[in-house]
N, C-alpha and C. Protein backbone atom coordinates (compact mmCIF):
# COMPACT_ATOMS: atom_id res chain seq x y z
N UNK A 1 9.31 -1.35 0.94
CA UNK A 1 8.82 -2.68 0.64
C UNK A 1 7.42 -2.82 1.22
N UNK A 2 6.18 -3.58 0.26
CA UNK A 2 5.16 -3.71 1.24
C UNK A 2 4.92 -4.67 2.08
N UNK A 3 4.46 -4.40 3.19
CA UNK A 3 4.67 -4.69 4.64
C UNK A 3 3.91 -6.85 4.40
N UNK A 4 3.21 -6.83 3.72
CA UNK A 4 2.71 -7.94 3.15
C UNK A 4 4.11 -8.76 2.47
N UNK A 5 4.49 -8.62 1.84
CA UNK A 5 5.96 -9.11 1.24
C UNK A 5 7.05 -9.26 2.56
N UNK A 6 7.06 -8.52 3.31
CA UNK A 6 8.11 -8.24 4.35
C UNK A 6 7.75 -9.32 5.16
N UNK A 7 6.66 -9.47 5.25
CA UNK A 7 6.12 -10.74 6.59
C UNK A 7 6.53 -12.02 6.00
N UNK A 8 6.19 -12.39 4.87
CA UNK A 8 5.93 -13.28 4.06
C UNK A 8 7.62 -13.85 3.49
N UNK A 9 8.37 -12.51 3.34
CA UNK A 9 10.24 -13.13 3.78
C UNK A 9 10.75 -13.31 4.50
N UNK A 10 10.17 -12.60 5.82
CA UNK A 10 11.00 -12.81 7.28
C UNK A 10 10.14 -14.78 7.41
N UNK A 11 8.84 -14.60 7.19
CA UNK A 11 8.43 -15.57 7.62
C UNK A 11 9.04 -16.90 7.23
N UNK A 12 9.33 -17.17 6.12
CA UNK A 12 9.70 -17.84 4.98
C UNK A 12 11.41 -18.16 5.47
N UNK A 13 12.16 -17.12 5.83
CA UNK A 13 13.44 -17.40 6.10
C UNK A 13 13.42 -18.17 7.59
N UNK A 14 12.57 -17.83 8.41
CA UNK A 14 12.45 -18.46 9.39
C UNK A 14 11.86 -19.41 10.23
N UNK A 15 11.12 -19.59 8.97
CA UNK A 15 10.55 -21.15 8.78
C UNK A 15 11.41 -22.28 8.22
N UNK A 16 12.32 -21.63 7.23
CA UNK A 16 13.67 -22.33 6.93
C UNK A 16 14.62 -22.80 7.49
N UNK A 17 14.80 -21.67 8.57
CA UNK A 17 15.82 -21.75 9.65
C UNK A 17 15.81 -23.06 10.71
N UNK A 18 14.49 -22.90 11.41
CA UNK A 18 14.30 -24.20 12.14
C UNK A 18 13.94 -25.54 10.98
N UNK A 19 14.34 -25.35 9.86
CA UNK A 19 14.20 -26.56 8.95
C UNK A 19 12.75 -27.36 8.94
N UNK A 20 11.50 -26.33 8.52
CA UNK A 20 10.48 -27.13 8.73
C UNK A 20 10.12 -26.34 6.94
N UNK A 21 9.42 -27.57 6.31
CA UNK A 21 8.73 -27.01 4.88
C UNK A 21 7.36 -26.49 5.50
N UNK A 22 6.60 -26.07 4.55
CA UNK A 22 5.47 -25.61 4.96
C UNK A 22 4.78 -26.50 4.88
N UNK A 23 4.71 -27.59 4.75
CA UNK A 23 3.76 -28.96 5.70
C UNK A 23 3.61 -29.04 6.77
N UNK A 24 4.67 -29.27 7.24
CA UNK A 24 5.34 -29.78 8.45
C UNK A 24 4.68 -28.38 9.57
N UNK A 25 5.13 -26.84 9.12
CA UNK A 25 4.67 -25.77 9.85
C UNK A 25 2.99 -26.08 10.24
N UNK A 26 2.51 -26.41 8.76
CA UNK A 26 1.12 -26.51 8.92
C UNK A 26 0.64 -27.37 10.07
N UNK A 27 1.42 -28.30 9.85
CA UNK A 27 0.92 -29.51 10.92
C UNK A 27 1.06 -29.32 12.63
N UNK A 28 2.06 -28.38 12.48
CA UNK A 28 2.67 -28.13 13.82
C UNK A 28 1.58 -27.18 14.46
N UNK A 29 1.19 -26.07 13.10
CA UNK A 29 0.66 -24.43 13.98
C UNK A 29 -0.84 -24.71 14.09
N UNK A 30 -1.85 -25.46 13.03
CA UNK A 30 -3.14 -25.60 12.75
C UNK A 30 -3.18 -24.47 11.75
N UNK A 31 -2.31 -23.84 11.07
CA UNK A 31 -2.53 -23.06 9.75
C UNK A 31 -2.40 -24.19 8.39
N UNK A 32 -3.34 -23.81 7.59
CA UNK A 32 -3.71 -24.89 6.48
C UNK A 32 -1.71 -24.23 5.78
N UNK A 33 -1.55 -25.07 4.90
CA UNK A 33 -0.18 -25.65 4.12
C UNK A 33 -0.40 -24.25 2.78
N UNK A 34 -1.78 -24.63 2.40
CA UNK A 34 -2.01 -22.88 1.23
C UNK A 34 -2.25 -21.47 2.14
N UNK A 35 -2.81 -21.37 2.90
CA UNK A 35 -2.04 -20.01 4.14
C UNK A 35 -0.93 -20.08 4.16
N UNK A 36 0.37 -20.60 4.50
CA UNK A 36 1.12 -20.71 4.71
C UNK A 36 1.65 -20.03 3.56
N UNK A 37 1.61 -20.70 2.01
CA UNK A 37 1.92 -20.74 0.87
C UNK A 37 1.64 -19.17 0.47
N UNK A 38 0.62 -18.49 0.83
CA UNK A 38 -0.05 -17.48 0.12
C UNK A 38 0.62 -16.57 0.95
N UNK A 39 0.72 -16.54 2.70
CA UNK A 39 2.02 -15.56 3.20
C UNK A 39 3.28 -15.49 2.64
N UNK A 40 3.90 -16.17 2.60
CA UNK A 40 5.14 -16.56 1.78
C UNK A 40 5.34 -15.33 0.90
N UNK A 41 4.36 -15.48 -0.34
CA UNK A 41 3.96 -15.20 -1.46
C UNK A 41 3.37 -13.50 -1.21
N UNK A 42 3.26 -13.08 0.09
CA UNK A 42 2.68 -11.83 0.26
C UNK A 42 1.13 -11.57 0.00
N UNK A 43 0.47 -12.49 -0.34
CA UNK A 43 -0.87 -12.53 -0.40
C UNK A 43 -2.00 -12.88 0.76
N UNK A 44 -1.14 -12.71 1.83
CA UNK A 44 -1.57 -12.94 2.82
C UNK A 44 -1.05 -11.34 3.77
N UNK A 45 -2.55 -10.58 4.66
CA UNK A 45 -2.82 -9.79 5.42
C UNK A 45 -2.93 -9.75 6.78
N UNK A 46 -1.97 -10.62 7.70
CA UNK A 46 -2.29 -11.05 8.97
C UNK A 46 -2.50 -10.32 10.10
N UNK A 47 -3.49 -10.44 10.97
CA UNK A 47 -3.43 -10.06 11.72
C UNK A 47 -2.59 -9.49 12.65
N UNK A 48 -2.33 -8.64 13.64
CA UNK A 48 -1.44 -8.51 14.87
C UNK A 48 -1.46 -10.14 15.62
N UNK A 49 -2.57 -10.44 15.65
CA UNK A 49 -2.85 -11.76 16.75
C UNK A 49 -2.41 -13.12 15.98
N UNK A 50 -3.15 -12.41 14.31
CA UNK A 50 -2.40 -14.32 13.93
C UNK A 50 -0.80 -14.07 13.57
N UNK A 51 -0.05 -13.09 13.38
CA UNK A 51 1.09 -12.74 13.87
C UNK A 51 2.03 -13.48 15.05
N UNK A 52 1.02 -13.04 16.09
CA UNK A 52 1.70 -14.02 17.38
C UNK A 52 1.59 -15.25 17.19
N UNK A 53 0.84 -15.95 16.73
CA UNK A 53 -0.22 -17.29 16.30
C UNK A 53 1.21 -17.84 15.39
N UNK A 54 1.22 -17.20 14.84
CA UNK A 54 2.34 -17.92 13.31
C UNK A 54 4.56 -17.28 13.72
N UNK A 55 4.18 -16.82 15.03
CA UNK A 55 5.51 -16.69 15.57
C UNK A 55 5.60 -18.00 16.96
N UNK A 56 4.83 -18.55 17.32
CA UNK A 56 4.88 -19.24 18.45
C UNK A 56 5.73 -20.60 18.01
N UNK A 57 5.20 -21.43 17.16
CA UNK A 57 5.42 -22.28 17.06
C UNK A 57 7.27 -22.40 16.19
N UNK A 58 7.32 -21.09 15.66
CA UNK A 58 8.48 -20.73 15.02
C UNK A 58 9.81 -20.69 16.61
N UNK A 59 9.38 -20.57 17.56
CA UNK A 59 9.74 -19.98 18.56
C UNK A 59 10.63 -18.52 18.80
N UNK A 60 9.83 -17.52 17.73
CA UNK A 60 10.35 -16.51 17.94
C UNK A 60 9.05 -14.87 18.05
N UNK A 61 9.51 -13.80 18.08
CA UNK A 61 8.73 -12.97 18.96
C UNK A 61 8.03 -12.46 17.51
N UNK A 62 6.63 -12.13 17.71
CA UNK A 62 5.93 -11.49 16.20
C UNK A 62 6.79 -10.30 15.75
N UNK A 63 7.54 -9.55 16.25
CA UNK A 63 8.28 -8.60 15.68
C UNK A 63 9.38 -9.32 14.92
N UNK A 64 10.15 -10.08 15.04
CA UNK A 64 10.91 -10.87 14.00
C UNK A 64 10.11 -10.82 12.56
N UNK A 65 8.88 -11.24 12.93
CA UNK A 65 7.94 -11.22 11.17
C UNK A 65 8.02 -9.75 10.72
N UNK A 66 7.90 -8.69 11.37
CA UNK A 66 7.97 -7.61 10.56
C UNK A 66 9.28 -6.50 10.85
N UNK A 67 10.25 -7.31 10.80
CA UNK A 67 11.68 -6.57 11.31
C UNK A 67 12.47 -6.27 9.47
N UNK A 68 12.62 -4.95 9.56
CA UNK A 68 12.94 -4.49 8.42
C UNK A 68 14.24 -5.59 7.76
N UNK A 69 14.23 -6.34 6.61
CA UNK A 69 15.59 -6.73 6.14
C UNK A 69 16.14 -5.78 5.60
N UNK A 70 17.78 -6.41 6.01
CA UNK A 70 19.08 -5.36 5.14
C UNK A 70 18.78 -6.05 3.77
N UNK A 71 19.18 -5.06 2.95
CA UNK A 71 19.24 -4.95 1.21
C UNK A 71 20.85 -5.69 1.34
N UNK A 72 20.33 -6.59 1.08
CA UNK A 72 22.13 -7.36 0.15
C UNK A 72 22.19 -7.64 -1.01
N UNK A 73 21.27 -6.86 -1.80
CA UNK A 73 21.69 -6.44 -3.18
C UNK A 73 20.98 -7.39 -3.68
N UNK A 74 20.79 -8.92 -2.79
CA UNK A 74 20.34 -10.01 -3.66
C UNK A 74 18.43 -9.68 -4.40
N UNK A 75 18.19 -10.88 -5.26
CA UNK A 75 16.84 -10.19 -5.30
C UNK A 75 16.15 -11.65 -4.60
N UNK A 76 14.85 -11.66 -4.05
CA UNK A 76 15.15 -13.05 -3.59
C UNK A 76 13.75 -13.69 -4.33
N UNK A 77 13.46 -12.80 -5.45
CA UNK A 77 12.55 -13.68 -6.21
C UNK A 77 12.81 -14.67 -7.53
């Protein structure tokens, strides 16, 4: 999977998790609402640092963003 897509689902599921839309993230992290949108989406290349930047406010560790998902067959597009 490319590593751009991988960030952009972990990110996405776990932005879900603590129940925030990507407004709300925006408002919280100082990342604009279309960053947000365009990681999601895998069109976004983040840094190691904005990594940590976009795991803080999630309250979880930047390796969560790029932690391999299990295949459950589903497709999640």
């Amino acid at each position: 999977m490319d590593m751009r897509r991988l960030v952009g689902l972990n990110f996405a599921r776990l932005r879900r998790d603590k129940g925030l839309t990507q407004e709300q993230y925006a408002e919280l992290s100082g990342f604009t609402q279309q960053y947000v949108s365009d990681l999601e989406r895998g069109r976004r290349n983040p840094t190691v640092v904005t990594l940590f930047h976009l795991a803080s406010p999630l309250g979880v560790e930047p390796s969560d963003l790029v932690a391999k998902i299990e295949d459950d067959g589903s497709d999640p597009a």
